[in-house]
C-alpha atoms as a PDB file:
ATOM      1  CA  UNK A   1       0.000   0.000   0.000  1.00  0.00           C
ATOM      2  CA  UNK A   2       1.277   3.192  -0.887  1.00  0.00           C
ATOM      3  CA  UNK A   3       2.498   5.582   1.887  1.00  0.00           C
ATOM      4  CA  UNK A   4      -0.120   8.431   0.583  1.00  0.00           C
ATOM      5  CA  UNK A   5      -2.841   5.377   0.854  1.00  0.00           C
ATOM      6  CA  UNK A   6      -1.925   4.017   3.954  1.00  0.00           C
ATOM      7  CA  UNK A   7      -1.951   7.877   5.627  1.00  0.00           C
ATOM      8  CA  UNK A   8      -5.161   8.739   4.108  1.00  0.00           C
ATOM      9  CA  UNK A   9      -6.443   5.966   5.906  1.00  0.00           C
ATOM     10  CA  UNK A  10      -5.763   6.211   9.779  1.00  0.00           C
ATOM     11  CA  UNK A  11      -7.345   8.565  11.913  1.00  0.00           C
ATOM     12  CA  UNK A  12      -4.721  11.067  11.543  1.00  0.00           C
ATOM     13  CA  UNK A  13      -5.749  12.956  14.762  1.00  0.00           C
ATOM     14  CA  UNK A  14      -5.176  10.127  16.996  1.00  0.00           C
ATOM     15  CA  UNK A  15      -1.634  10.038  15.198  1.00  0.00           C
ATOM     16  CA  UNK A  16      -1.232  13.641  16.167  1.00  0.00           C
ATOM     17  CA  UNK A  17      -2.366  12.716  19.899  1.00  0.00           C
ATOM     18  CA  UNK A  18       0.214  10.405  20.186  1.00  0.00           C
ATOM     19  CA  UNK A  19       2.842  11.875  18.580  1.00  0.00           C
ATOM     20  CA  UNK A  20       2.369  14.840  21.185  1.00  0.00           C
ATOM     21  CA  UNK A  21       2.307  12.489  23.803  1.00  0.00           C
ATOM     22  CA  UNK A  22       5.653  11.035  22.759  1.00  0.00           C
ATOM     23  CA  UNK A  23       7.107  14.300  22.587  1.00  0.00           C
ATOM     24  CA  UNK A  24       5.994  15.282  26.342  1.00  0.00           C
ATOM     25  CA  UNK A  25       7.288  11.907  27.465  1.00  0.00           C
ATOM     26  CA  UNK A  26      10.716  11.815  25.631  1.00  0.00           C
ATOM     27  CA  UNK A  27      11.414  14.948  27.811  1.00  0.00           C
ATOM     28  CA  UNK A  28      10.984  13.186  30.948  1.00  0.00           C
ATOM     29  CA  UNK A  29      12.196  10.091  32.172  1.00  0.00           C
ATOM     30  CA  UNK A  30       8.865   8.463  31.315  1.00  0.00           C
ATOM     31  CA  UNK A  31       9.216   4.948  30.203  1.00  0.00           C
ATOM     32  CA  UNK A  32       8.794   5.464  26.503  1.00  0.00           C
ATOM     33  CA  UNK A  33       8.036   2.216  25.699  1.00  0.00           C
ATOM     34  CA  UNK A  34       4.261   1.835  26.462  1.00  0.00           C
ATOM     35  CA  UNK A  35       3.851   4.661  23.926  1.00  0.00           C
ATOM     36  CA  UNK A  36       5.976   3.550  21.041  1.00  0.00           C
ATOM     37  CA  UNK A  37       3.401   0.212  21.356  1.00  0.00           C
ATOM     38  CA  UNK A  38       0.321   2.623  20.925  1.00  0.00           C
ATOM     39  CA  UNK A  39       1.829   4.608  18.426  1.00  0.00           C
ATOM     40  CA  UNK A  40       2.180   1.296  16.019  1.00  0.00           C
ATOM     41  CA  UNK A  41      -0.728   0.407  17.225  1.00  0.00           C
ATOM     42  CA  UNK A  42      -2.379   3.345  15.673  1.00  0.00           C
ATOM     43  CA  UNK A  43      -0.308   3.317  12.742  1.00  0.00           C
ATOM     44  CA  UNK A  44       2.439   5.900  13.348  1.00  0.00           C
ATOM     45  CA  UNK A  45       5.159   5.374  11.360  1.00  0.00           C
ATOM     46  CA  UNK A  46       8.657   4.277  12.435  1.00  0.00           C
ATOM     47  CA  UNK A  47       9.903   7.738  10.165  1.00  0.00           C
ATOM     48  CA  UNK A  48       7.358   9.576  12.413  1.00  0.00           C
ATOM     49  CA  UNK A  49       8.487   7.896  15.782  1.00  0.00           C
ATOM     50  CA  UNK A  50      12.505   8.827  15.014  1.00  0.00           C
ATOM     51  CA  UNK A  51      11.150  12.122  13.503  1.00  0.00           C
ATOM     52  CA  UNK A  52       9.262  13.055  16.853  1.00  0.00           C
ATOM     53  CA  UNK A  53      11.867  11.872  18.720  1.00  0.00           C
ATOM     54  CA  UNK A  54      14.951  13.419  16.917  1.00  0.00           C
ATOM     55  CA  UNK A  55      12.669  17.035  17.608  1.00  0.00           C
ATOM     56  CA  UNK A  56      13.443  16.277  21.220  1.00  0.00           C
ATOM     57  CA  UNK A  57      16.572  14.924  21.502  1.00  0.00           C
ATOM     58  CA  UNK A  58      18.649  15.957  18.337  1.00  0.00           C
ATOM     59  CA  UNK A  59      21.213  13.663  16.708  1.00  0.00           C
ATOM     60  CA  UNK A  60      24.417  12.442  18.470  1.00  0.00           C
ATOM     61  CA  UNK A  61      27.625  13.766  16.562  1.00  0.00           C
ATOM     62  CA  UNK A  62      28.628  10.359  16.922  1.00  0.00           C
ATOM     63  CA  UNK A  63      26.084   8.809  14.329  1.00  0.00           C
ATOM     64  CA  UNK A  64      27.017  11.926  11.696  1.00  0.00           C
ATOM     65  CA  UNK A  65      30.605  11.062  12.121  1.00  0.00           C
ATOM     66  CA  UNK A  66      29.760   7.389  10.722  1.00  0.00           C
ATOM     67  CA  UNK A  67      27.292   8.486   8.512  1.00  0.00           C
ATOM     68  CA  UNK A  68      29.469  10.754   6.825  1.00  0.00           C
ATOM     69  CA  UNK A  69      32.885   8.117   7.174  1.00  0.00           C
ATOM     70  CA  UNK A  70      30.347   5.667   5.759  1.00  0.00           C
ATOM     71  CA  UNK A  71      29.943   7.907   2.744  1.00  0.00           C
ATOM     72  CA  UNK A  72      33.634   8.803   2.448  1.00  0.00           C
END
């Protein structure tokens, strides 16, 4: 199923709940995991999880150093 499809499908404002709810949580020390099960659940992407989560937390310079000496 196509990824315009499969979005047009879901209820896309439960998929905005939860993605605010991750957001909140990733900013605590909330376990994360009971939320990452809903979001799937409710058919949240894996891009959307990471993208959600890298609003809160960034990327480590680590992972662009491989990345990029990966490329090299």
């Amino acid at each position: 199923m196509p990824a315009s499809e499969f979005r047009g499908q879901r209820d896309n404002g439960k998929v905005a709940e939860l993605r605010g709810q991750l957001e909140t949580a990733a900013r605590t020390d909330e376990n994360l995991l009971p939320l990452f099960i809903a979001c799937v659940e409710n058919d949240v992407t894996l891009g959307e999880i990471c993208h959600t989560l890298r609003g809160v937390w960034g990327i480590s310079a680590e992972l662009c150093l491989r990345k990029t000496n990966a490329l090299a």
